[in-house]
C-alpha atoms as a PDB file:
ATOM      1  CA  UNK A   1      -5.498 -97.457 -88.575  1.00  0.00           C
ATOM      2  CA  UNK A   2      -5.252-101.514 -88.833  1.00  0.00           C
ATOM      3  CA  UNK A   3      -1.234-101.250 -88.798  1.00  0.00           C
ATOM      4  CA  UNK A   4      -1.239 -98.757 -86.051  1.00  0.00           C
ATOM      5  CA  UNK A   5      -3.781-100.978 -84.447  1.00  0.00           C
ATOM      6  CA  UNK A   6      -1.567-104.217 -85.092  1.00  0.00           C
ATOM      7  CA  UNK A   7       1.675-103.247 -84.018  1.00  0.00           C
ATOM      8  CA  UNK A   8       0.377-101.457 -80.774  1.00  0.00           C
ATOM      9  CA  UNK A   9      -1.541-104.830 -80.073  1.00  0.00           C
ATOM     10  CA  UNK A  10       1.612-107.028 -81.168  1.00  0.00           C
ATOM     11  CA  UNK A  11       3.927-105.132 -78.351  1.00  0.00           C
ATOM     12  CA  UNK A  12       1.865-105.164 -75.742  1.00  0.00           C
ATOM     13  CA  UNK A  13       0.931-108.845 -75.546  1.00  0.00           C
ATOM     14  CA  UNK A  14      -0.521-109.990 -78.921  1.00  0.00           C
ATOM     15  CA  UNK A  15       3.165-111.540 -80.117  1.00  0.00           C
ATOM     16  CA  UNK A  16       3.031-113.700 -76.853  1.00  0.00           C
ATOM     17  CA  UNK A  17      -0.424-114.588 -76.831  1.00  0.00           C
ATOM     18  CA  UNK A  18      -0.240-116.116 -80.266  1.00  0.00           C
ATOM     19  CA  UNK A  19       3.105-118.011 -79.129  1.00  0.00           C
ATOM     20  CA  UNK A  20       0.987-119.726 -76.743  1.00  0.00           C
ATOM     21  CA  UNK A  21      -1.684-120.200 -78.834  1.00  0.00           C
ATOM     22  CA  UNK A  22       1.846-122.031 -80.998  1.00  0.00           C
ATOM     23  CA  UNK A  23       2.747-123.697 -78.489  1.00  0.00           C
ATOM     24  CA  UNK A  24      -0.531-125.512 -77.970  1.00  0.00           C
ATOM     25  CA  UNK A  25      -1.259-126.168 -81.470  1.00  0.00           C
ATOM     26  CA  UNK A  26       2.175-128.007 -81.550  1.00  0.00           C
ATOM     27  CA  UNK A  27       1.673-129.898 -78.245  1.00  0.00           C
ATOM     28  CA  UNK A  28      -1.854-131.276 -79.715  1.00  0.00           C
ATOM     29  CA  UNK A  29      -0.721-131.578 -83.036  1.00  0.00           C
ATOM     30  CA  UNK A  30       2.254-134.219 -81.519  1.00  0.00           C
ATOM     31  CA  UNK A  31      -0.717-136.724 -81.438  1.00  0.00           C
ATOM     32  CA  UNK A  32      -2.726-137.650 -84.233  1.00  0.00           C
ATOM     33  CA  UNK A  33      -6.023-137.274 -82.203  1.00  0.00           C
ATOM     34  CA  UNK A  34      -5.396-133.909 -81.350  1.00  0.00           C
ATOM     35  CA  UNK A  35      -4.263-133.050 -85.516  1.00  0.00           C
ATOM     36  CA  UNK A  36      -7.562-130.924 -85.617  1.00  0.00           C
ATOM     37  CA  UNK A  37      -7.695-128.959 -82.050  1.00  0.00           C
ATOM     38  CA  UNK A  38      -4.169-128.018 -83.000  1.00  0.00           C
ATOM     39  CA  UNK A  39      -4.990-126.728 -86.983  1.00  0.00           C
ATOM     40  CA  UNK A  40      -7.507-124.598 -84.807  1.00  0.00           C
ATOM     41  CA  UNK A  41      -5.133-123.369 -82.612  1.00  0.00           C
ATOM     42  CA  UNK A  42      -2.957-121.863 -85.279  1.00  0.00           C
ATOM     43  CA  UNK A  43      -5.887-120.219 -86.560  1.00  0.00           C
ATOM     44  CA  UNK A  44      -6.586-118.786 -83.414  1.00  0.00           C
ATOM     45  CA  UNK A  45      -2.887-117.987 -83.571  1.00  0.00           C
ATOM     46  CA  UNK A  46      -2.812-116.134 -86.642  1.00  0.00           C
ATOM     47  CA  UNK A  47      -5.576-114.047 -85.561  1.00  0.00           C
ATOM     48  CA  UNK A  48      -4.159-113.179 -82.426  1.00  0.00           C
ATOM     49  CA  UNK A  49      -0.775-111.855 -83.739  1.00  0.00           C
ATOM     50  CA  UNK A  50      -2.731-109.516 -86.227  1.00  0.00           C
ATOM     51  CA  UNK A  51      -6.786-109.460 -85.540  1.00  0.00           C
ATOM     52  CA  UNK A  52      -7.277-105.728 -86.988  1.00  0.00           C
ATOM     53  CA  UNK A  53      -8.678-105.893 -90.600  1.00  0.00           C
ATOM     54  CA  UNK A  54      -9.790-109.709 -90.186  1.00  0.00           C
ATOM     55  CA  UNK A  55     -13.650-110.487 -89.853  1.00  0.00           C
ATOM     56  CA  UNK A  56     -15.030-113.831 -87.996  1.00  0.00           C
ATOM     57  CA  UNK A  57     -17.413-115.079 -90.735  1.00  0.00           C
ATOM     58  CA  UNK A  58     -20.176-118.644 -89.798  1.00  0.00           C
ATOM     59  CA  UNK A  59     -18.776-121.732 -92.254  1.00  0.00           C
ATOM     60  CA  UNK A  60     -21.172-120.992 -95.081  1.00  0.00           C
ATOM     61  CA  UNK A  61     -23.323-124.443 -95.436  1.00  0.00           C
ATOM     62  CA  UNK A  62     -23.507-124.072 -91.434  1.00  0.00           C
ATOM     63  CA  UNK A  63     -21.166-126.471 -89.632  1.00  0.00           C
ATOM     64  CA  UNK A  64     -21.964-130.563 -89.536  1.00  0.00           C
ATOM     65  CA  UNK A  65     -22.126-132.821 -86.854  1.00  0.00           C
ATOM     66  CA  UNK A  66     -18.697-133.611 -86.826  1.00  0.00           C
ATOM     67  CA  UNK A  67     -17.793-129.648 -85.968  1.00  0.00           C
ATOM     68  CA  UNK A  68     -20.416-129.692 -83.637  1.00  0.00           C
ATOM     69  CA  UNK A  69     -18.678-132.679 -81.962  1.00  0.00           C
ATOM     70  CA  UNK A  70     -14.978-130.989 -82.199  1.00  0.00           C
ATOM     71  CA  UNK A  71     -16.463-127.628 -80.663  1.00  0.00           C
ATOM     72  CA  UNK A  72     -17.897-129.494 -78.052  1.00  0.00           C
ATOM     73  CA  UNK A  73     -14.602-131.560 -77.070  1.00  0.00           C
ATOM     74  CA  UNK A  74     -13.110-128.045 -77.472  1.00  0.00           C
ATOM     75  CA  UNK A  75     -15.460-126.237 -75.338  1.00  0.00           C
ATOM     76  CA  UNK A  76     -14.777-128.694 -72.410  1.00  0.00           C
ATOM     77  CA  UNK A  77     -11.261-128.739 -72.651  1.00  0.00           C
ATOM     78  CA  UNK A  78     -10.336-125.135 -72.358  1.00  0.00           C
ATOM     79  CA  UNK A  79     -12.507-123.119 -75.308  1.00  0.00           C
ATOM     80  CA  UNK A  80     -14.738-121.792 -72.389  1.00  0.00           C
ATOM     81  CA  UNK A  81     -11.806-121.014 -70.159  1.00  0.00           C
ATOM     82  CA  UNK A  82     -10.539-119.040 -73.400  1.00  0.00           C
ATOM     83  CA  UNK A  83     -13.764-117.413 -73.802  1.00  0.00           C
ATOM     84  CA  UNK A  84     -14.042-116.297 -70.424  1.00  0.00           C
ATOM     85  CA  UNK A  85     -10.143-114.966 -70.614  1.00  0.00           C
ATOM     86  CA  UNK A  86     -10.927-112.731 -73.480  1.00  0.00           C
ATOM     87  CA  UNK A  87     -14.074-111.233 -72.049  1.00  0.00           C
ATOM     88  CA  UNK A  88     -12.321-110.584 -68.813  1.00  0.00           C
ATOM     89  CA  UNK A  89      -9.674-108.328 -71.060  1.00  0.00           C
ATOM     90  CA  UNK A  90     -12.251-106.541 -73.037  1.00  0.00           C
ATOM     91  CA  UNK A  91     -14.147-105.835 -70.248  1.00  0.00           C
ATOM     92  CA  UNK A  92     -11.068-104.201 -68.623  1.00  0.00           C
ATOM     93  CA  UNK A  93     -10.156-102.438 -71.729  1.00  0.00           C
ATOM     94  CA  UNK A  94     -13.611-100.894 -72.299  1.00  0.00           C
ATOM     95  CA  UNK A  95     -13.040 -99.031 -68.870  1.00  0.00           C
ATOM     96  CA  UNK A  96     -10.501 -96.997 -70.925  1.00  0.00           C
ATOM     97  CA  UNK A  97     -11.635 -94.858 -73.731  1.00  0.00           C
ATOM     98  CA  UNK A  98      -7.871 -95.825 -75.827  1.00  0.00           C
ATOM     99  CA  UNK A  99      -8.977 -99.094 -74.848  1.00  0.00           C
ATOM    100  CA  UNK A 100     -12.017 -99.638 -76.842  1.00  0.00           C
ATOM    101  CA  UNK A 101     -10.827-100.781 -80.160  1.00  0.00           C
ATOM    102  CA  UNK A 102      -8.764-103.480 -78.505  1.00  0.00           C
ATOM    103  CA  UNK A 103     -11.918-104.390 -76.401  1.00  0.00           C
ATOM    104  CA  UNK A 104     -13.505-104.925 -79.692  1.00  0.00           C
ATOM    105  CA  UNK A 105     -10.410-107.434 -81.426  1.00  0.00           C
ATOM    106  CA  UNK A 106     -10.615-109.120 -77.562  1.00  0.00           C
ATOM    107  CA  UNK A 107     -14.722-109.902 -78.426  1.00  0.00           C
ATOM    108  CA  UNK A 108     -13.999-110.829 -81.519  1.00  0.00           C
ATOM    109  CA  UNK A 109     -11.186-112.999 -80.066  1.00  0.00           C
ATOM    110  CA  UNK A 110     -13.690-114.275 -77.996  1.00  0.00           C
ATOM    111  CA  UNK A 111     -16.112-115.206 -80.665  1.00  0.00           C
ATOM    112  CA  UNK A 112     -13.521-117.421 -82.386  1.00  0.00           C
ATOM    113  CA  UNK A 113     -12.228-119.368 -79.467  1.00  0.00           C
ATOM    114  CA  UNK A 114     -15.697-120.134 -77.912  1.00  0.00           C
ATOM    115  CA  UNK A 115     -16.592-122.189 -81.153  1.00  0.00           C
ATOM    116  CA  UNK A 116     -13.358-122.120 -83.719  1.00  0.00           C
ATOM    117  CA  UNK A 117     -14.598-124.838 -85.900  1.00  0.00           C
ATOM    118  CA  UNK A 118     -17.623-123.420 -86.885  1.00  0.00           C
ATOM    119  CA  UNK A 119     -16.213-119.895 -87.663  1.00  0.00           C
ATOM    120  CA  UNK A 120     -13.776-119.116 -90.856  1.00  0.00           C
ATOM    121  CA  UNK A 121     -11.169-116.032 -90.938  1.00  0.00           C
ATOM    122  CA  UNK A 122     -11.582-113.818 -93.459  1.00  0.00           C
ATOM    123  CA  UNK A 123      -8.957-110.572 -94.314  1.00  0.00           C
END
Protein backbone atom coordinates (compact mmCIF):
# COMPACT_ATOMS: atom_id res chain seq x y z
CA UNK A 1 0.00 0.00 0.00
CA UNK A 2 2.96 2.66 0.86
CA UNK A 3 4.33 2.32 -2.92
CA UNK A 4 0.92 2.51 -4.36
CA UNK A 5 0.38 5.33 -1.96
CA UNK A 6 3.81 7.05 -3.00
CA UNK A 7 3.75 6.99 -6.55
CA UNK A 8 -0.02 8.08 -6.79
CA UNK A 9 1.03 11.04 -4.40
CA UNK A 10 4.42 11.67 -6.42
CA UNK A 11 2.27 12.23 -9.88
CA UNK A 12 -0.17 14.19 -8.77
CA UNK A 13 1.79 16.97 -7.05
CA UNK A 14 4.13 15.44 -4.41
CA UNK A 15 7.36 15.53 -7.05
CA UNK A 16 6.67 19.37 -7.39
CA UNK A 17 5.90 20.16 -3.99
CA UNK A 18 9.17 18.79 -2.74
CA UNK A 19 11.01 20.78 -5.69
CA UNK A 20 9.81 23.78 -4.05
CA UNK A 21 10.41 22.75 -0.84
CA UNK A 22 14.39 22.35 -2.97
CA UNK A 23 14.25 25.26 -4.15
CA UNK A 24 13.85 27.05 -0.84
CA UNK A 25 16.23 25.06 1.05
CA UNK A 26 18.84 26.15 -1.62
CA UNK A 27 17.80 29.85 -1.70
CA UNK A 28 18.28 29.93 2.33
CA UNK A 29 21.04 27.74 2.38
CA UNK A 30 22.99 30.54 -0.17
CA UNK A 31 23.44 32.50 3.16
CA UNK A 32 25.06 31.26 6.09
CA UNK A 33 22.23 32.58 8.41
CA UNK A 34 19.69 30.79 6.74
CA UNK A 35 22.21 27.18 6.75
CA UNK A 36 19.58 25.76 9.29
CA UNK A 37 15.95 26.91 7.84
CA UNK A 38 17.30 25.41 4.65
CA UNK A 39 18.66 21.72 6.30
CA UNK A 40 14.88 21.87 7.43
CA UNK A 41 13.59 22.46 4.27
CA UNK A 42 15.13 19.41 2.71
CA UNK A 43 13.71 17.47 5.38
CA UNK A 44 10.48 18.73 4.72
CA UNK A 45 11.49 17.89 1.16
CA UNK A 46 12.24 14.40 1.57
CA UNK A 47 9.09 13.82 3.27
CA UNK A 48 7.07 15.37 0.79
CA UNK A 49 8.34 13.36 -2.25
CA UNK A 50 7.61 10.03 -0.27
CA UNK A 51 5.55 10.66 3.24
CA UNK A 52 3.80 7.03 3.20
CA UNK A 53 5.66 4.65 5.63
CA UNK A 54 7.50 7.68 7.47
CA UNK A 55 6.31 8.63 11.12
CA UNK A 56 6.81 12.37 12.65
CA UNK A 57 8.46 11.41 15.98
CA UNK A 58 9.16 14.71 19.12
CA UNK A 59 13.32 15.08 19.35
CA UNK A 60 13.69 12.66 22.23
CA UNK A 61 15.38 14.94 25.17
CA UNK A 62 12.51 17.52 24.03
CA UNK A 63 13.87 20.38 21.92
CA UNK A 64 16.22 23.37 23.64
CA UNK A 65 15.95 26.86 23.53
CA UNK A 66 17.80 27.29 20.57
CA UNK A 67 14.97 25.06 18.49
CA UNK A 68 12.49 26.86 20.21
CA UNK A 69 14.09 30.08 18.84
CA UNK A 70 14.56 28.55 15.09
CA UNK A 71 10.76 27.34 15.16
CA UNK A 72 9.78 30.57 16.14
CA UNK A 73 11.82 32.57 13.33
CA UNK A 74 10.31 29.75 11.21
CA UNK A 75 6.84 30.09 12.27
CA UNK A 76 6.87 33.86 11.36
CA UNK A 77 8.43 33.57 8.21
CA UNK A 78 6.20 31.20 6.38
CA UNK A 79 5.89 27.78 8.77
CA UNK A 80 2.28 29.02 9.61
CA UNK A 81 1.49 29.92 6.04
CA UNK A 82 2.73 26.18 5.37
CA UNK A 83 0.65 24.89 8.06
CA UNK A 84 -2.35 26.51 7.01
CA UNK A 85 -1.60 25.26 3.15
CA UNK A 86 -1.57 21.69 4.19
CA UNK A 87 -4.70 21.79 6.28
CA UNK A 88 -6.51 23.55 3.52
CA UNK A 89 -5.55 20.25 1.21
CA UNK A 90 -6.48 17.71 3.74
CA UNK A 91 -9.47 19.27 4.46
CA UNK A 92 -10.39 19.13 0.73
CA UNK A 93 -9.23 15.65 0.40
CA UNK A 94 -11.24 14.31 3.36
CA UNK A 95 -14.44 15.41 1.34
CA UNK A 96 -13.49 12.41 -0.88
CA UNK A 97 -13.57 8.96 0.49
CA UNK A 98 -10.13 7.99 -2.10
CA UNK A 99 -9.01 11.03 -0.57
CA UNK A 100 -8.56 10.14 2.97
CA UNK A 101 -5.22 8.54 3.17
CA UNK A 102 -3.68 11.52 1.43
CA UNK A 103 -5.64 13.79 3.92
CA UNK A 104 -3.81 11.91 6.51
CA UNK A 105 0.17 12.31 4.82
CA UNK A 106 -1.25 16.24 4.25
CA UNK A 107 -1.78 16.37 8.48
CA UNK A 108 1.09 14.79 8.99
CA UNK A 109 2.71 17.23 6.50
CA UNK A 110 1.26 19.70 8.49
CA UNK A 111 2.64 18.58 11.76
CA UNK A 112 6.22 18.80 10.45
CA UNK A 113 6.16 22.18 8.85
CA UNK A 114 4.32 23.98 11.76
CA UNK A 115 7.41 23.17 14.08
CA UNK A 116 10.25 21.16 11.86
CA UNK A 117 12.97 21.58 14.34
CA UNK A 118 11.47 20.02 17.07
CA UNK A 119 10.17 16.92 15.14
CA UNK A 120 12.64 14.00 13.67
CA UNK A 121 11.65 11.66 10.54
CA UNK A 122 11.62 8.33 11.14
CA UNK A 123 11.03 5.32 8.18
Amino acid sequence: MNLIGNVIWLLFGGLWSALGYIVGGLVLCVTIVGIPWGLQCFKLAGVVLWPFGKQIVSKPGGSGCLSLFCNIIWLLCGGLYTAFIHLVFAFLLLITIIGIPFARQHLKLMELSFMPFSKDVIG
